[in-house]
C-alpha atoms as a PDB file:
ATOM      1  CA  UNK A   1       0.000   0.000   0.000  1.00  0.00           C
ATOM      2  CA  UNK A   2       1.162   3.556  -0.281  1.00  0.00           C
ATOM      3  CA  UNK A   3       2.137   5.684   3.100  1.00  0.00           C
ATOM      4  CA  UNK A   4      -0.736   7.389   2.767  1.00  0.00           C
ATOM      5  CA  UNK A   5      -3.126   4.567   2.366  1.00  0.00           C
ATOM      6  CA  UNK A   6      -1.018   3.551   5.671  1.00  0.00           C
ATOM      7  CA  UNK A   7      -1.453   6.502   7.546  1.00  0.00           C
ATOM      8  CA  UNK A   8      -5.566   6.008   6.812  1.00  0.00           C
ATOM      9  CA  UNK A   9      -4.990   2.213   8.630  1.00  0.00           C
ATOM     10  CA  UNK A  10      -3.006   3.277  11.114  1.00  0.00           C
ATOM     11  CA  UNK A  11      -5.394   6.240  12.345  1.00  0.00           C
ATOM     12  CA  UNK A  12      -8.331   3.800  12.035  1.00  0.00           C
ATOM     13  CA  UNK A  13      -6.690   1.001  13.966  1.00  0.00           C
ATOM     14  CA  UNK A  14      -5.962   3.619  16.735  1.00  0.00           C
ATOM     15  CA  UNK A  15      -9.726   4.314  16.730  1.00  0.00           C
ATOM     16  CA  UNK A  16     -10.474   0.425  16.820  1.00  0.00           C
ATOM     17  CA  UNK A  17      -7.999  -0.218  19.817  1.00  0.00           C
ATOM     18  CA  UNK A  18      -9.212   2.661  21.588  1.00  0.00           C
ATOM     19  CA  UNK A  19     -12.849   0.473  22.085  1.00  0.00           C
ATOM     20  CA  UNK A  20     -11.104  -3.026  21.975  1.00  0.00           C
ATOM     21  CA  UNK A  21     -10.012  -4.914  25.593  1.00  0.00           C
ATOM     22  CA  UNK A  22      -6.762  -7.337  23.383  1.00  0.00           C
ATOM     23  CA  UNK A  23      -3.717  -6.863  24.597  1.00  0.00           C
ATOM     24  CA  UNK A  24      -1.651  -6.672  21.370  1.00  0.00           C
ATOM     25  CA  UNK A  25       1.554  -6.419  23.282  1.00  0.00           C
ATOM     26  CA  UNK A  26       1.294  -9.403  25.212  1.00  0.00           C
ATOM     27  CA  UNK A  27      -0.264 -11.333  21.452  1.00  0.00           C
ATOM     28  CA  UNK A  28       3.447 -10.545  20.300  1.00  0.00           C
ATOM     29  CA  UNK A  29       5.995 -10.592  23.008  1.00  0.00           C
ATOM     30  CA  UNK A  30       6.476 -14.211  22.376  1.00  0.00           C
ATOM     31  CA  UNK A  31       8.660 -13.376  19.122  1.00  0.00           C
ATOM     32  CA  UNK A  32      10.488 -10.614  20.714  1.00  0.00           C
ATOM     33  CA  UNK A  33      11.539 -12.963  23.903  1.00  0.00           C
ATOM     34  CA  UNK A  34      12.639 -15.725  21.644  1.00  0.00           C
ATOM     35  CA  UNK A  35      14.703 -13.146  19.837  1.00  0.00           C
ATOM     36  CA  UNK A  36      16.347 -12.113  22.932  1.00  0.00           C
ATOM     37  CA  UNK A  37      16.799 -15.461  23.675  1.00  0.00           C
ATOM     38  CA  UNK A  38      18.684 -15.894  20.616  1.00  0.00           C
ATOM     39  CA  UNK A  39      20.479 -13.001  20.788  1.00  0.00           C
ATOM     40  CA  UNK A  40      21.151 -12.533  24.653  1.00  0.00           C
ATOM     41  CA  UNK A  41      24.331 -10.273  24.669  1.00  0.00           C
ATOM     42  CA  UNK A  42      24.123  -7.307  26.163  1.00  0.00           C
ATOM     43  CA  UNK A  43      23.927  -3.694  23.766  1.00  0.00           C
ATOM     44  CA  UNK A  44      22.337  -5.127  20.601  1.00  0.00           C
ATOM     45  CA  UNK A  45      21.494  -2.870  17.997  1.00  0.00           C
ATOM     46  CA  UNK A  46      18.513  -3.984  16.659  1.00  0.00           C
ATOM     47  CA  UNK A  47      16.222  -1.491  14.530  1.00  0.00           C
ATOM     48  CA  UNK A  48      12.365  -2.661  14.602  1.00  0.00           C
ATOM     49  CA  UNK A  49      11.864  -1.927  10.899  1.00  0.00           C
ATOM     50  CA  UNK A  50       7.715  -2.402  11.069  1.00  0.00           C
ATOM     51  CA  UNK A  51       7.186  -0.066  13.921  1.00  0.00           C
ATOM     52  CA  UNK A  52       3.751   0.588  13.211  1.00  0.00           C
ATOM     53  CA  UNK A  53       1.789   1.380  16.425  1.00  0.00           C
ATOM     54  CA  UNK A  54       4.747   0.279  18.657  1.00  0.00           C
ATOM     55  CA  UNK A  55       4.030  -3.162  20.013  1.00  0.00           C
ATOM     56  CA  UNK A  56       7.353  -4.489  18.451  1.00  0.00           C
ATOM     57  CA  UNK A  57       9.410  -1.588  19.924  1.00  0.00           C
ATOM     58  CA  UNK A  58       8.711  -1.925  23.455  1.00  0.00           C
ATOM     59  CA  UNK A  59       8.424  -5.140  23.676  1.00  0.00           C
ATOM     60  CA  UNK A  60      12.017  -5.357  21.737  1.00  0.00           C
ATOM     61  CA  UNK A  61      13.277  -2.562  23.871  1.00  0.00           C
ATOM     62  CA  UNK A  62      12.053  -4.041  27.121  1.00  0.00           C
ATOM     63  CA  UNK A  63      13.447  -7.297  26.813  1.00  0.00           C
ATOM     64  CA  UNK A  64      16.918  -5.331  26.505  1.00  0.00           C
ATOM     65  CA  UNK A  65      17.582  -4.634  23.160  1.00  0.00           C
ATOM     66  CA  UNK A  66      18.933  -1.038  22.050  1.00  0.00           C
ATOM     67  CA  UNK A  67      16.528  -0.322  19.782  1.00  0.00           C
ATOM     68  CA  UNK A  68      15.388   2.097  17.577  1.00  0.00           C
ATOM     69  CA  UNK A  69      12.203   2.248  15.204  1.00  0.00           C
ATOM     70  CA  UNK A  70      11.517   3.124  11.794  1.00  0.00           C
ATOM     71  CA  UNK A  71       8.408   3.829   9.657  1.00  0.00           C
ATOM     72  CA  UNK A  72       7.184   5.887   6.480  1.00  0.00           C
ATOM     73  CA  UNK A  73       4.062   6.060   7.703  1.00  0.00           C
ATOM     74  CA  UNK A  74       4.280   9.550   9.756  1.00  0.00           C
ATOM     75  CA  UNK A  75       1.048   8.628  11.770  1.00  0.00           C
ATOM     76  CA  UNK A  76       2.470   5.166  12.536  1.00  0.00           C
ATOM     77  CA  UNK A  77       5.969   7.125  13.790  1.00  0.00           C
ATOM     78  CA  UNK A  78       3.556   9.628  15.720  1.00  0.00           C
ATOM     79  CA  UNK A  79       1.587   6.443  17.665  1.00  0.00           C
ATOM     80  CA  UNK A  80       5.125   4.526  18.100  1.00  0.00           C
ATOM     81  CA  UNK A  81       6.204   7.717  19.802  1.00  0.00           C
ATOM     82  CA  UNK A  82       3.151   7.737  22.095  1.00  0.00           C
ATOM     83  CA  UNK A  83       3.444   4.070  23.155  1.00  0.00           C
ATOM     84  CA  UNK A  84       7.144   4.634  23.912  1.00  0.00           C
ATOM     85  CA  UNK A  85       6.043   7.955  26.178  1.00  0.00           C
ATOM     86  CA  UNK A  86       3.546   5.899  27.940  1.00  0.00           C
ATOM     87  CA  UNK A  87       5.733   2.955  28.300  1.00  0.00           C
ATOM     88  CA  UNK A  88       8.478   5.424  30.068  1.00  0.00           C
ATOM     89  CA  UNK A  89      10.664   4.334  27.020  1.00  0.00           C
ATOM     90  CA  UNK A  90      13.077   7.421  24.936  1.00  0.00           C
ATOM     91  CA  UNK A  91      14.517   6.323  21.889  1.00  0.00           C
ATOM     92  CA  UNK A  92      14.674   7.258  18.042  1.00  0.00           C
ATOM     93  CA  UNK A  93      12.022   6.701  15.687  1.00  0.00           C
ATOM     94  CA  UNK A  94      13.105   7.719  12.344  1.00  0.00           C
ATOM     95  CA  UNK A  95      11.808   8.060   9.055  1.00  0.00           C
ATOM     96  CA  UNK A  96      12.417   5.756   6.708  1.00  0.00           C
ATOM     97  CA  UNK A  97      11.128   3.059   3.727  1.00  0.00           C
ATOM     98  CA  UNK A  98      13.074  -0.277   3.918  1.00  0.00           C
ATOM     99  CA  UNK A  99      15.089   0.471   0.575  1.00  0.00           C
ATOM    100  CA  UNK A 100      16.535   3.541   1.794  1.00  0.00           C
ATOM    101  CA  UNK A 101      17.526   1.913   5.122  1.00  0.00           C
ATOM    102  CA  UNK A 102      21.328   1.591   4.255  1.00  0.00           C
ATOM    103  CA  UNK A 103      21.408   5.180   3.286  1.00  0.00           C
ATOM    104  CA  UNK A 104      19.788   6.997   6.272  1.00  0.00           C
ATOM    105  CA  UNK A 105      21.584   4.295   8.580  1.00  0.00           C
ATOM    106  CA  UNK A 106      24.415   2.619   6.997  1.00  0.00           C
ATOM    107  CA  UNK A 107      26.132  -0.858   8.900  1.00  0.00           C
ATOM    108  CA  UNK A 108      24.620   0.315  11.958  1.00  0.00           C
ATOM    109  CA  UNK A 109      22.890  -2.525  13.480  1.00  0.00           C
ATOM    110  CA  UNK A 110      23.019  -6.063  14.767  1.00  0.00           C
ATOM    111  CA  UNK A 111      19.614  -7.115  13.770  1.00  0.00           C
ATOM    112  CA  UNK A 112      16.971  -5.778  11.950  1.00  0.00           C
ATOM    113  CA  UNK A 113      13.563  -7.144  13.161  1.00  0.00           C
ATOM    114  CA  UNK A 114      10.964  -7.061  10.261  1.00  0.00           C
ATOM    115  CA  UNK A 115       7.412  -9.436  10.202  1.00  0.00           C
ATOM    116  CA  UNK A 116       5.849  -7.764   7.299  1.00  0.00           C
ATOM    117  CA  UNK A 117       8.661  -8.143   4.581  1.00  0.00           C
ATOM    118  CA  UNK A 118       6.375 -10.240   2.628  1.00  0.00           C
ATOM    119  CA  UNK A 119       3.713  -8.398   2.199  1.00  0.00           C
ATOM    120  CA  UNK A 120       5.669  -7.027  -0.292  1.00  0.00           C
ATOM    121  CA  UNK A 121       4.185  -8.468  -3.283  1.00  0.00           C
ATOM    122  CA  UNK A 122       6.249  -7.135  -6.612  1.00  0.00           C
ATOM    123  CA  UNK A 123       9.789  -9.059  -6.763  1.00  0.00           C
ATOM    124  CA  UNK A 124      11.651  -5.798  -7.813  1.00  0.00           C
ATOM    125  CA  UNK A 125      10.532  -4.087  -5.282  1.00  0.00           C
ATOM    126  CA  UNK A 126      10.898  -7.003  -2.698  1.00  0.00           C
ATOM    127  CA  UNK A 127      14.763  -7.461  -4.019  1.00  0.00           C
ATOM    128  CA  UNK A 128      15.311  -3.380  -3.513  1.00  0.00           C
ATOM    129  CA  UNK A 129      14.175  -3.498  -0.187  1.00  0.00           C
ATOM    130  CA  UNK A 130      16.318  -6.786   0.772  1.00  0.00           C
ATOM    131  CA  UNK A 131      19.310  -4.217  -0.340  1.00  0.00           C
ATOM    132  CA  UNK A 132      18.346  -1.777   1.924  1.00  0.00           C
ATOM    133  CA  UNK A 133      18.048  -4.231   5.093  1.00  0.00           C
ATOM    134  CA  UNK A 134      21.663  -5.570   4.038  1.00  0.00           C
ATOM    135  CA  UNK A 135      23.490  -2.357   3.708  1.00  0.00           C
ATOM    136  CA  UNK A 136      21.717  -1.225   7.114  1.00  0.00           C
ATOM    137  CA  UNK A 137      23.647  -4.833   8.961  1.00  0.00           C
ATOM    138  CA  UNK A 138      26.640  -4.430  10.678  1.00  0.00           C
ATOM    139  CA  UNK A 139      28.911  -7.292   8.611  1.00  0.00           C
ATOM    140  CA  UNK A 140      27.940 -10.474  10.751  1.00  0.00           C
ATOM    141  CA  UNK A 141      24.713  -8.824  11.431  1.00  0.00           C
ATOM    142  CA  UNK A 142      21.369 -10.413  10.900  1.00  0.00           C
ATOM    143  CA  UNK A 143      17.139 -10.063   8.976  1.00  0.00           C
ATOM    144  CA  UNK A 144      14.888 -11.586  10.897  1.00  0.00           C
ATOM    145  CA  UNK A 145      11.700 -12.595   9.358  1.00  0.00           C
ATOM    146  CA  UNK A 146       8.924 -14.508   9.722  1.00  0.00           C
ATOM    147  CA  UNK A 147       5.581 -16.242   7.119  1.00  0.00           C
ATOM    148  CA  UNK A 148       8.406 -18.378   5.020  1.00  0.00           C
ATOM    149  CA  UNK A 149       9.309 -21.553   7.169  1.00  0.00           C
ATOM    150  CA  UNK A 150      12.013 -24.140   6.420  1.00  0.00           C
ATOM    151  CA  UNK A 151       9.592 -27.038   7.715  1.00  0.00           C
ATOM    152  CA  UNK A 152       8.035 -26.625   4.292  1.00  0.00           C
ATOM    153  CA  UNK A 153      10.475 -25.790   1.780  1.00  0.00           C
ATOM    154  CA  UNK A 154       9.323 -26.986  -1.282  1.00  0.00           C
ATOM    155  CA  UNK A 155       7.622 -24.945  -3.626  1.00  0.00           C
ATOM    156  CA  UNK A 156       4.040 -23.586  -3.072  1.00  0.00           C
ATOM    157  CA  UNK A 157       4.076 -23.893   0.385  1.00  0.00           C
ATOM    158  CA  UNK A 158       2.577 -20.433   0.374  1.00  0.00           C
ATOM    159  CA  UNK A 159       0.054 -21.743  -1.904  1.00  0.00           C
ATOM    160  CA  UNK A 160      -1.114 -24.223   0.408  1.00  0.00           C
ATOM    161  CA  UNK A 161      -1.110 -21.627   3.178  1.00  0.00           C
ATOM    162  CA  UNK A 162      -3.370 -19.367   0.589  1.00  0.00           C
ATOM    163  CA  UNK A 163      -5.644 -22.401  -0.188  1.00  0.00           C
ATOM    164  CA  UNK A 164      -6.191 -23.394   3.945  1.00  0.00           C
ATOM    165  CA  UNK A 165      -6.640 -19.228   4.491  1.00  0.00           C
ATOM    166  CA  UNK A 166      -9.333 -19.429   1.774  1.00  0.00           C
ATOM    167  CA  UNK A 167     -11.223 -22.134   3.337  1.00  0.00           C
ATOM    168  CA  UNK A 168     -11.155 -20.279   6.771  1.00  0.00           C
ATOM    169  CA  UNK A 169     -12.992 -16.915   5.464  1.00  0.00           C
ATOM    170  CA  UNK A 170     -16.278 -18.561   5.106  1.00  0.00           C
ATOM    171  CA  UNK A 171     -18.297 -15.767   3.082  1.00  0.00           C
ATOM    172  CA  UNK A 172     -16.315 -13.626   1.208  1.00  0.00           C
ATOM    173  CA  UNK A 173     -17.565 -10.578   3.425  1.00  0.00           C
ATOM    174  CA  UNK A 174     -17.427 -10.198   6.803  1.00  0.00           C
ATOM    175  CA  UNK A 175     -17.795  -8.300   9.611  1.00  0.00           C
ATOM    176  CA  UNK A 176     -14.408  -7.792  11.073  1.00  0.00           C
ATOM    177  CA  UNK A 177     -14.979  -5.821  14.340  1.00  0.00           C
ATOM    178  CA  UNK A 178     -17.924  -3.206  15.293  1.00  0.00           C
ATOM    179  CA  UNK A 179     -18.507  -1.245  18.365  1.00  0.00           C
ATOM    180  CA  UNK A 180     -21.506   1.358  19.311  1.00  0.00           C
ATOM    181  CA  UNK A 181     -22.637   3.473  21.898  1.00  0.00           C
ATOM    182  CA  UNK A 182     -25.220   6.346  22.520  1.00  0.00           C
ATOM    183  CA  UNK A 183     -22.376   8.459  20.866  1.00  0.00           C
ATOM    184  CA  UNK A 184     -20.609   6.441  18.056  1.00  0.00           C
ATOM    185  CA  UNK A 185     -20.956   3.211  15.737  1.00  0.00           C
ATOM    186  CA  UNK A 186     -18.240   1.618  14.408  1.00  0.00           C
ATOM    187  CA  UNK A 187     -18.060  -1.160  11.899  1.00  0.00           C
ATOM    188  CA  UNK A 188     -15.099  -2.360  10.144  1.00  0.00           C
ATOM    189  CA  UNK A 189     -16.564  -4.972   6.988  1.00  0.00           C
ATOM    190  CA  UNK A 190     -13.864  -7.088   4.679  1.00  0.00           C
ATOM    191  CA  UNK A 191     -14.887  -8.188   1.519  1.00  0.00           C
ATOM    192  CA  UNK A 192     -11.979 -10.853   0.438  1.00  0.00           C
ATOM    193  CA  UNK A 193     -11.073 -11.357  -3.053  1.00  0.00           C
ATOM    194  CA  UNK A 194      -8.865 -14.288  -4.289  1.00  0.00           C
ATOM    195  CA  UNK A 195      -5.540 -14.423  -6.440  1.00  0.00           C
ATOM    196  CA  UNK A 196      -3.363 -17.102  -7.548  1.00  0.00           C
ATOM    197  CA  UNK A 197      -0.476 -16.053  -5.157  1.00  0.00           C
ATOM    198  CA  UNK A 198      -3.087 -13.436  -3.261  1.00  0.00           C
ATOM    199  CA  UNK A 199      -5.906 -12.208  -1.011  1.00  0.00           C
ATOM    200  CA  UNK A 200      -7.123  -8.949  -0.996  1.00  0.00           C
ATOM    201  CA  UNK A 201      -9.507  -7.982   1.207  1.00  0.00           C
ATOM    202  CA  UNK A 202     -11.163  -4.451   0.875  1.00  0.00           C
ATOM    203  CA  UNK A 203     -11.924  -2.914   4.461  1.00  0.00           C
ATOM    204  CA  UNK A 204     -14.897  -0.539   4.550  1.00  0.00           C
ATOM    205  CA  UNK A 205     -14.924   1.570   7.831  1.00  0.00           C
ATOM    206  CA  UNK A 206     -18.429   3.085   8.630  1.00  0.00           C
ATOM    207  CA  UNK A 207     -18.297   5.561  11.342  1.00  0.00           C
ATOM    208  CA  UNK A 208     -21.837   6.938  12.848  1.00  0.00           C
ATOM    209  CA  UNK A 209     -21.915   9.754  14.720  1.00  0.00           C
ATOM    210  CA  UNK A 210     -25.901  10.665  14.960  1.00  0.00           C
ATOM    211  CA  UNK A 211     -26.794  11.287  11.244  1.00  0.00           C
ATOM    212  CA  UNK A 212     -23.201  12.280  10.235  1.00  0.00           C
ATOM    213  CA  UNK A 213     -21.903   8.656   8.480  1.00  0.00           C
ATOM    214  CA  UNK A 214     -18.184   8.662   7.194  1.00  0.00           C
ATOM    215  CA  UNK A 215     -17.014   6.012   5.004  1.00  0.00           C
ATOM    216  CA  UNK A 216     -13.174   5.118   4.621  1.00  0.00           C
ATOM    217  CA  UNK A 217     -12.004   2.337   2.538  1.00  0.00           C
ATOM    218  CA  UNK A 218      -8.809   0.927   1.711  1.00  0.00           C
ATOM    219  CA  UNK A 219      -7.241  -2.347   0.523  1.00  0.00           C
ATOM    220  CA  UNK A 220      -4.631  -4.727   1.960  1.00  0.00           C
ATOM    221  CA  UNK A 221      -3.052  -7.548   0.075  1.00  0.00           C
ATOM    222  CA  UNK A 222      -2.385 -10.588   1.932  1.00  0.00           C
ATOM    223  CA  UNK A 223       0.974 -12.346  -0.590  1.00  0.00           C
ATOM    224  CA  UNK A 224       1.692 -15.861  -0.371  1.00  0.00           C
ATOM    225  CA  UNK A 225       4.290 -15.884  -2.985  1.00  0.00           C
ATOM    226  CA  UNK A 226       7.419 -14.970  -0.738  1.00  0.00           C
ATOM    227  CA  UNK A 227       7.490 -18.440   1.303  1.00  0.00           C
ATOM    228  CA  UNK A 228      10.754 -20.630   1.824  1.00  0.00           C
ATOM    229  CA  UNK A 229      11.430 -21.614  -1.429  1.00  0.00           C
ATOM    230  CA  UNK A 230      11.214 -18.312  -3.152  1.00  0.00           C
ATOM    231  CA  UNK A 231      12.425 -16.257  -0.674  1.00  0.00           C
ATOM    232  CA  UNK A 232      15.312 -17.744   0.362  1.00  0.00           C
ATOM    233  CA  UNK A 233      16.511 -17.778  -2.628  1.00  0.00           C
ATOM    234  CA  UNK A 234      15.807 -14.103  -3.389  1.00  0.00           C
ATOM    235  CA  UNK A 235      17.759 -13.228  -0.039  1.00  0.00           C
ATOM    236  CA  UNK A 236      20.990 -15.060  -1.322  1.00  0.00           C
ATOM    237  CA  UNK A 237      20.387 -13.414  -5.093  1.00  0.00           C
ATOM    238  CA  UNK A 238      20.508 -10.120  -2.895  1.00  0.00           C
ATOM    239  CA  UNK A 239      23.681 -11.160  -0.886  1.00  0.00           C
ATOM    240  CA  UNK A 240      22.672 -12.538   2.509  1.00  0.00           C
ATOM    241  CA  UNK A 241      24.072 -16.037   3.769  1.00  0.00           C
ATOM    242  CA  UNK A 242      23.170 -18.404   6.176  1.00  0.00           C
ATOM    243  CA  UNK A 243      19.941 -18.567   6.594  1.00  0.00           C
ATOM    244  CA  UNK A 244      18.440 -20.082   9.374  1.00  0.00           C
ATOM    245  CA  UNK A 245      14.799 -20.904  10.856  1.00  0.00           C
ATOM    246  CA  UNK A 246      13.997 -21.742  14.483  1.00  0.00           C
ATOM    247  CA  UNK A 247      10.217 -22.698  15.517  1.00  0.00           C
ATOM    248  CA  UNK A 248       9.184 -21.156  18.799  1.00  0.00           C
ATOM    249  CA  UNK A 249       5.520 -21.468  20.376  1.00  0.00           C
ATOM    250  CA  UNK A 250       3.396 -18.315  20.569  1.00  0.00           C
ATOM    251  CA  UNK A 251       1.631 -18.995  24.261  1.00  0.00           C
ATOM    252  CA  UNK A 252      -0.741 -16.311  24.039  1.00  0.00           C
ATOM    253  CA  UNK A 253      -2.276 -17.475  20.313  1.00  0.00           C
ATOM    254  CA  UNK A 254      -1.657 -21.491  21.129  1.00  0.00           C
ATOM    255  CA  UNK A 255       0.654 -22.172  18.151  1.00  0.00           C
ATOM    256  CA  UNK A 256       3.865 -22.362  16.845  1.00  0.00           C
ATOM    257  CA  UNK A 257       5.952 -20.091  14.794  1.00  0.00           C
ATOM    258  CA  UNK A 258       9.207 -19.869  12.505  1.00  0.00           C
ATOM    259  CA  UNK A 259      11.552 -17.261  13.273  1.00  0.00           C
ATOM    260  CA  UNK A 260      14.198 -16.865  10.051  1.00  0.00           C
ATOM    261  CA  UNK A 261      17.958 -15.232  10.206  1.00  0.00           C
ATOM    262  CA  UNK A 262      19.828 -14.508   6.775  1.00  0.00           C
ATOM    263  CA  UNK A 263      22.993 -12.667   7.804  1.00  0.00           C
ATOM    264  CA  UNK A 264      25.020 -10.283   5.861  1.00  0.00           C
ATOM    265  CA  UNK A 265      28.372 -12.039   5.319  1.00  0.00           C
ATOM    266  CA  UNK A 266      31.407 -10.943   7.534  1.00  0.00           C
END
């Protein structure tokens, strides 16, 4: 999507989290506490390159990591910034897209933490921003990344994933999440579409607010294309070695996950 269809999600998330009890923090700490597992050394650099709304960077900077944040999105920098403030946390959040990262920050970290570089769905594009993760390692330093899993790496694992995902949806529209009060309605509806290596799924906000309605739609593109097979190869293409993937069990969702390393060579 483009930063400004982002900055549209991420103000509209903030409204749905603002009525909804989750915990979104504690959904994803799992990940970051493996990672510091991992990695358990003290002052690692580590830049959270899907900042978003935050929960990656304090989690990642509370389990001791010396973090900072990045995100084109300038709402998404503007809400990491608040979650930091109200987490008692201080630390950059900069401005940047992932293929620029190894100009505005060039060999400066350990490990880059990123769990939405395949939602990248163009190859070019995919293979730019690969470049800009490298040149932003430290030499030694390492991507992580999750969706692609070494436990299936044949081809069109990501197809099966898209086929099971398919079969989950039920109708092809949904309602996704609503809330109302004397004051405000909110419903959030997704109608999915299918592609060979794709969802989409449009996401019509309505907003009620007595007889003033406001409608805001946008469209996010679920990619199944980037999964072991493909994009490990694509990530040595680029220049990163040694890839790795490590399962790890997310308690708070009651499954397991791969966690991926490709390092940029010494």
């Amino acid at each position: 999507m483009r930063v400004e269809d982002w900055d549209r999600y991420w103000r509209l998330e903030d409204l749905r989290r603002s009525f909804d009890p989750l915990d979104f923090r504690r959904w994803k700490r799992d990940s970051q506490r493996a990672l510091r597992e991992l990695h358990p050394r003290d002052g690692v650099r580590l830049l959270d390159a899907t900042a978003g709304m935050g929960d990656h960077t304090v989690n990642l900077a509370e389990e001791g990591f010396v973090v900072e944040a990045c995100d084109a999105s300038p709402v998404a920098r503007e809400l990491t910034e608040r979650a930091l403030r109200e987490a008692g946390l201080e630390l950059p959040v900069i401005d940047a897209c992932w293929e620029a990262l190894g100009e505005v920050r060039p060999a400066a970290f350990d490990l880059i933490f990123n769990d939405a570089l395949h939602w990248t769905y163009e190859r070019d594009a995919l293979a730019a921003q690969l470049r800009g993760h490298l040149a932003a390692l430290r030499p030694g330093g390492a991507l992580v990344f999750f969706f692609a899993d070494a436990r299936e790496p044949d081809e069109g694992a990501g197809l099966r994933l898209l086929e099971w995902d398919w079969s989950q949806l039920g109708e092809p529209e949904r309602v996704e999440w609503s809330h109302a009060s004397s004051e405000l309605s909110i419903t959030l509806r997704v109608h999915a579409t299918r592609g060979h290596d794709f969802l989409d799924e449009r996401h019509r906000f309505e907003e009620r607010r007595g007889d003033d309605v406001r409608v805001t739609e946008l469209t996010m593109r679920r990619v199944y294309r980037w999964d072991w097979f493909a994009l490990s190869r694509l990530l040595a293409e680029v220049g990163f070695v040694d890839l790795r993937s490590e399962v790890f069990e997310n308690r708070a969702k009651g499954y397991t996950f791969a966690m991926n390393h490709a390092f940029r060579p010494r």
